[in-house]
N, C-alpha and C. Protein backbone atom coordinates (compact mmCIF):
# COMPACT_ATOMS: atom_id res chain seq x y z
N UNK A 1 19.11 50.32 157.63
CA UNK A 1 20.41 50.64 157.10
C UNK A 1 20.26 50.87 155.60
N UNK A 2 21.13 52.14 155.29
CA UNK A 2 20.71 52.34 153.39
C UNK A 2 21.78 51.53 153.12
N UNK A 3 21.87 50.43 152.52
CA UNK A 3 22.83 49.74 152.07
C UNK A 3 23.16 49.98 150.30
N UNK A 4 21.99 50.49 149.66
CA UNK A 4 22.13 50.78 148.28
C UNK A 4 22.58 51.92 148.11
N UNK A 5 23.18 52.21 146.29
CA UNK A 5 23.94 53.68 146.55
C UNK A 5 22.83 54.64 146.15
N UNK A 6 21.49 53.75 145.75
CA UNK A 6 20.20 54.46 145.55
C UNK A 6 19.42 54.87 146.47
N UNK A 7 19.48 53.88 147.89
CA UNK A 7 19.18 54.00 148.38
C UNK A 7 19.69 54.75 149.70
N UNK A 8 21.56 55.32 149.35
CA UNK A 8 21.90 56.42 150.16
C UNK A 8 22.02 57.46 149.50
N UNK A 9 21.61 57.67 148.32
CA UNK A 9 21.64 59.10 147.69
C UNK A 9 20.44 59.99 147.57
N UNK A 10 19.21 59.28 147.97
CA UNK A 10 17.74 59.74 148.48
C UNK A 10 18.12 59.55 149.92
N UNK A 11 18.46 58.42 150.66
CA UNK A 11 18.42 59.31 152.00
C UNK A 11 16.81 59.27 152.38
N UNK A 12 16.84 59.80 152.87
CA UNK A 12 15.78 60.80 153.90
C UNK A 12 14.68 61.82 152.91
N UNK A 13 15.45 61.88 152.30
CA UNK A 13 14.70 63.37 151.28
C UNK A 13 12.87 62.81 150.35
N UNK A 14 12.39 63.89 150.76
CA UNK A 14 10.99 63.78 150.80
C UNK A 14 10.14 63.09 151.63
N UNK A 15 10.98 62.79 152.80
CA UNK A 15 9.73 62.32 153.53
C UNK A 15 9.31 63.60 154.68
N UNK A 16 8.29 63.67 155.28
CA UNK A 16 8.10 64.62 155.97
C UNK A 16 8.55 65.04 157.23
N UNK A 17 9.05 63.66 158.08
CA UNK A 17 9.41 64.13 159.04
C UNK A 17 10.36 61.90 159.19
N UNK A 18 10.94 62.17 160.29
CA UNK A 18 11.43 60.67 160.84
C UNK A 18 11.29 60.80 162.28
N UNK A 19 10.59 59.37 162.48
CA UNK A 19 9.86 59.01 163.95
C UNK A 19 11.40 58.97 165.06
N UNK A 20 10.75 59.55 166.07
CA UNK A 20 12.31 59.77 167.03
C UNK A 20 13.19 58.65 167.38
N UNK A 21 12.75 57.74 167.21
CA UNK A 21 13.12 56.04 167.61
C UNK A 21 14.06 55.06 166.64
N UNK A 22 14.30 56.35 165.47
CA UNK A 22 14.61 55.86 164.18
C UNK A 22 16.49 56.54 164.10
N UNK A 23 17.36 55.26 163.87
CA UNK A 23 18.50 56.11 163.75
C UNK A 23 19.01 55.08 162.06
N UNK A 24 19.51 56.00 161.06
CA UNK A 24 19.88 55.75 160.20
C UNK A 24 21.41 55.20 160.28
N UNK A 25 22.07 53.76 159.90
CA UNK A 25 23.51 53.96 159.86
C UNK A 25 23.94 53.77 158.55
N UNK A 26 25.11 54.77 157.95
CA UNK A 26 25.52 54.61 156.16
C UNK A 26 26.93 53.98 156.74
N UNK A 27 27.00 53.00 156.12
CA UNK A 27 28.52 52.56 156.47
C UNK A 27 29.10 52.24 155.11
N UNK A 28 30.88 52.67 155.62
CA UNK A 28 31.82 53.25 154.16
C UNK A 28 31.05 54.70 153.66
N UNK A 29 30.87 55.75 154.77
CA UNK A 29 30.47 56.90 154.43
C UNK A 29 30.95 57.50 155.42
N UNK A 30 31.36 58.88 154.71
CA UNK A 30 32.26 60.32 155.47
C UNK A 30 31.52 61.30 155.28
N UNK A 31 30.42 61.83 154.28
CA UNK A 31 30.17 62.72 153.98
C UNK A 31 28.26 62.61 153.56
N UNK A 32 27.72 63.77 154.22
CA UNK A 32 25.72 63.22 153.84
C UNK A 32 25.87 64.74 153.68
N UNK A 33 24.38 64.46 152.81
CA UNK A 33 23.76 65.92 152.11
C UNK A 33 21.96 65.69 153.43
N UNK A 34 21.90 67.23 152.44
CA UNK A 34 20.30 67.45 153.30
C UNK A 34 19.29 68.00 152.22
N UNK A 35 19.92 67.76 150.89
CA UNK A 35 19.18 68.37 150.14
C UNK A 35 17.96 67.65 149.37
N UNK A 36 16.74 68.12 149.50
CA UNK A 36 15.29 67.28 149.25
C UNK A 36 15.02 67.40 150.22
N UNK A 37 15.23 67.37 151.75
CA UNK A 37 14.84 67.07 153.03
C UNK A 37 13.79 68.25 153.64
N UNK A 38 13.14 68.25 154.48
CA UNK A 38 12.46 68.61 155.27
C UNK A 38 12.19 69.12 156.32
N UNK A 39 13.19 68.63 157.12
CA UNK A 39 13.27 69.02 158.39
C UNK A 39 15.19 68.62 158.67
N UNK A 40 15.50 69.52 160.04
CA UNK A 40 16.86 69.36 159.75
C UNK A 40 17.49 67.84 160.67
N UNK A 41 18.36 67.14 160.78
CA UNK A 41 18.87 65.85 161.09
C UNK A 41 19.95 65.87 161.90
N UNK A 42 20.23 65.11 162.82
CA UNK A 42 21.52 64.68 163.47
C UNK A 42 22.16 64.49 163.13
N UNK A 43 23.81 64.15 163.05
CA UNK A 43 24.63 63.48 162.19
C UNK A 43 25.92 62.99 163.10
N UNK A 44 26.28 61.89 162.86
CA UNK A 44 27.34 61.38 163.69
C UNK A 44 28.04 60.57 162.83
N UNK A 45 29.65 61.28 163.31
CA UNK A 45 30.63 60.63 162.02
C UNK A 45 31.50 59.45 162.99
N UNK A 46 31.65 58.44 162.35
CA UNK A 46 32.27 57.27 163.35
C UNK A 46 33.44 56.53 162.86
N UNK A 47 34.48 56.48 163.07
CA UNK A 47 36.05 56.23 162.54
C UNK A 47 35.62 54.70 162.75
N UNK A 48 36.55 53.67 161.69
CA UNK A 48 37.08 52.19 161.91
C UNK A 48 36.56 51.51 163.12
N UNK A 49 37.21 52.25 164.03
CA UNK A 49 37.57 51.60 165.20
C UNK A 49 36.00 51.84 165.99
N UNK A 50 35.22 52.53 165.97
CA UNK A 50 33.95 52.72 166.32
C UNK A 50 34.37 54.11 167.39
N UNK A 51 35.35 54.75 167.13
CA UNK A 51 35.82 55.93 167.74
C UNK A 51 34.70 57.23 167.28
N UNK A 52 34.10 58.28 167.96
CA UNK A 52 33.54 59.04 167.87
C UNK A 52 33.90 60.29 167.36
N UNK A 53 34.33 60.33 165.86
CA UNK A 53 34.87 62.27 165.43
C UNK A 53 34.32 62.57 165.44
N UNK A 54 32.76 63.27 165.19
CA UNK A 54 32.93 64.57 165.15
C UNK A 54 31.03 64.41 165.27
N UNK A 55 30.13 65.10 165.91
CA UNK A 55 28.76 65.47 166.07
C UNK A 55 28.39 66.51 165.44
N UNK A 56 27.19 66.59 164.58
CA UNK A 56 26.42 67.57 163.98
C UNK A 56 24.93 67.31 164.60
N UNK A 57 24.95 68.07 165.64
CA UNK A 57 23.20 67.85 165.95
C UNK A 57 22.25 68.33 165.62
N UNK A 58 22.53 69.77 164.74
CA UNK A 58 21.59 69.86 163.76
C UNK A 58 22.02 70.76 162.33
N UNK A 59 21.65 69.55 161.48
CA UNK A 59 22.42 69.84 160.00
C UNK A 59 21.34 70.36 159.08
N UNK A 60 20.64 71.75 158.59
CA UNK A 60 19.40 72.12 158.08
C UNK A 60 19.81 71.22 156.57
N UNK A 61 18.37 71.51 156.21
CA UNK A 61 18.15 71.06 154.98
C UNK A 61 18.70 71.79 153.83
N UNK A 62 19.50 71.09 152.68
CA UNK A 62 20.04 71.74 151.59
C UNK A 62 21.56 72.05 152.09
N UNK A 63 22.10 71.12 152.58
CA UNK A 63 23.43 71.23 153.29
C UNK A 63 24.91 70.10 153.10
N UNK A 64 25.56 70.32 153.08
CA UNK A 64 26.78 69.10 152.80
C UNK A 64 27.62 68.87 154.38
N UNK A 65 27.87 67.72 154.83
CA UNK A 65 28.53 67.72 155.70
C UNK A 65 29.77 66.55 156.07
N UNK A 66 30.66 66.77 156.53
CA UNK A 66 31.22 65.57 156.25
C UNK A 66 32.44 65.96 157.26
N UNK A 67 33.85 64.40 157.47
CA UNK A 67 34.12 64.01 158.30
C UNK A 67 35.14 63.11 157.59
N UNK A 68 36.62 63.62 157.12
CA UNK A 68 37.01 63.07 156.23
C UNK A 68 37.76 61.16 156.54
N UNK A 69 38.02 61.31 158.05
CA UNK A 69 38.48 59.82 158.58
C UNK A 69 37.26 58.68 159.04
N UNK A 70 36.10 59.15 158.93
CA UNK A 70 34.99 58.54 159.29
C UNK A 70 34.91 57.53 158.31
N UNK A 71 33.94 56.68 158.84
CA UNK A 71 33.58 55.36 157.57
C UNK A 71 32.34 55.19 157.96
N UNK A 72 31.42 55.12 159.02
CA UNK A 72 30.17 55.10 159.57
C UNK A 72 29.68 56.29 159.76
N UNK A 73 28.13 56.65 159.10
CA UNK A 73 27.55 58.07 159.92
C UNK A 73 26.41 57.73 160.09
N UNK A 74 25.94 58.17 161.18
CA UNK A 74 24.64 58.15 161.88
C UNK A 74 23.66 59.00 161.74
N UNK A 75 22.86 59.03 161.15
CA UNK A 75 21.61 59.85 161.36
C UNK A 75 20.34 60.08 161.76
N UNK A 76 19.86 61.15 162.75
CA UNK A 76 18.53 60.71 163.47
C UNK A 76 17.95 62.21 163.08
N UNK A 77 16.76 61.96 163.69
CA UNK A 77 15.63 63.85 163.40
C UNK A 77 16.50 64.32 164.88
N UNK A 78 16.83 65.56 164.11
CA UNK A 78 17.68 66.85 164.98
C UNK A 78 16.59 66.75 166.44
N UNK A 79 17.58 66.45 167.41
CA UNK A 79 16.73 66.60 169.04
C UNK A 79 16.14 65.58 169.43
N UNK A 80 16.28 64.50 168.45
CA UNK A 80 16.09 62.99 169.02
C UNK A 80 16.94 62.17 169.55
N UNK A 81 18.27 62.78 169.85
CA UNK A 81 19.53 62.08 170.68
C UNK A 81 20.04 62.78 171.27
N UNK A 82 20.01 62.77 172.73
CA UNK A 82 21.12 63.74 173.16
C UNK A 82 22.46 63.80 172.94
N UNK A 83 23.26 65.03 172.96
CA UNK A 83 24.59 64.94 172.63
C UNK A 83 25.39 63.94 173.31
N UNK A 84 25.10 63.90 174.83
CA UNK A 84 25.83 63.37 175.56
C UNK A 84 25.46 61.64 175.69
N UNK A 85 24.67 61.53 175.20
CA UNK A 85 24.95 59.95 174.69
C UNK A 85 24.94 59.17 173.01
N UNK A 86 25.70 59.74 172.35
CA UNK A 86 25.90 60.12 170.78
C UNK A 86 27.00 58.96 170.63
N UNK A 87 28.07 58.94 171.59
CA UNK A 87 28.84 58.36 171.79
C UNK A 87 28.96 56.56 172.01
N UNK A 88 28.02 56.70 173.05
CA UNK A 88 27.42 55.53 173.27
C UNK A 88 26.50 54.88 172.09
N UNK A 89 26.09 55.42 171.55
CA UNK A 89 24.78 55.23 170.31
C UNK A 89 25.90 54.52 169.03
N UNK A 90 27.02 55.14 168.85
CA UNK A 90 28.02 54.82 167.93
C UNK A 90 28.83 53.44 168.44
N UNK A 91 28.78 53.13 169.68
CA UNK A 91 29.57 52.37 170.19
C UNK A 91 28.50 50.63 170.00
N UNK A 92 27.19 51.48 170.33
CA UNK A 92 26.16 50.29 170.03
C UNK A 92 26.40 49.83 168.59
N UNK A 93 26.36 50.73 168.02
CA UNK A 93 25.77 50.73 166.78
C UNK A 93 27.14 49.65 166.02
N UNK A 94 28.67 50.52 166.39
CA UNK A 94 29.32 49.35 165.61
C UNK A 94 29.62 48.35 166.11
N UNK A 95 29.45 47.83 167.71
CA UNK A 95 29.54 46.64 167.78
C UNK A 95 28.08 45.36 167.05
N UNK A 96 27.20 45.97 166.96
CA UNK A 96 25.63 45.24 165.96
C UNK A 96 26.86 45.42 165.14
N UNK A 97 27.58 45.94 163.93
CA UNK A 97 28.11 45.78 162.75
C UNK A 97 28.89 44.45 162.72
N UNK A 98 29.33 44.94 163.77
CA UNK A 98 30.62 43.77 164.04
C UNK A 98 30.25 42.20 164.00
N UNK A 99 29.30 42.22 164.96
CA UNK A 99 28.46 40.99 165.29
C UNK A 99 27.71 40.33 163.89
N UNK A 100 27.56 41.59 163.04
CA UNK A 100 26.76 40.91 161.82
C UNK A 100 27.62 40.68 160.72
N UNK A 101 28.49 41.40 160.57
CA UNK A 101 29.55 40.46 159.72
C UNK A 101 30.14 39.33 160.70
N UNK A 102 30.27 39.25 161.77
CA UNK A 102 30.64 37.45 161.68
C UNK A 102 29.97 36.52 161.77
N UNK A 103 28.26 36.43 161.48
CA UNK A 103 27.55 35.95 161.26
C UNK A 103 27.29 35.29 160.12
């Protein structure tokens, strides 16, 4: 998880590629860039409620994208998630959130 604002404003950028097994979550984020990057990325925008707006499955490099009611976005290497379980992946993903703030 990029939890720094240093560490979500590099992102991804300059590395060469991200292993398929790898999903990024930015939380209190609506909007990711692709610029520095390499190869192009998944993107999944995820409302409050862990509700699913809106899928970008592949966002090229040098790009802005965004999702203005979202607060969680997901990111994986473009073709490492299928669309049709994107949904589910967001649903995992914010209940782990959930669970770790009441920890």
């Amino acid at each position: 998880m990029a939890e720094t604002i240093c560490a979500r404003l590099l992102g991804l950028a300059g590395l060469a590629s991200l292993p398929v097994d790898v999903v990024i979550a930015l939380q209190r984020c609506r909007s990711i860039h692709t610029f520095g990057m390499r190869f192009p990325i998944g993107a999944a925008f995820v409302g409050r409620d862990g509700q699913l707006l809106a899928v970008r499955a592949s966002v090229p490099p040098g790009r802005v994208t965004s999702s203005l009611r979202a607060s969680l976005v997901l990111e994986w290497r473009a073709g490492a998630v299928a669309t049709s379980s994107v949904a589910e992946l967001a649903r995992e993903v914010t209940c782990a959130l959930d669970r770790e703030r009441l920890e």
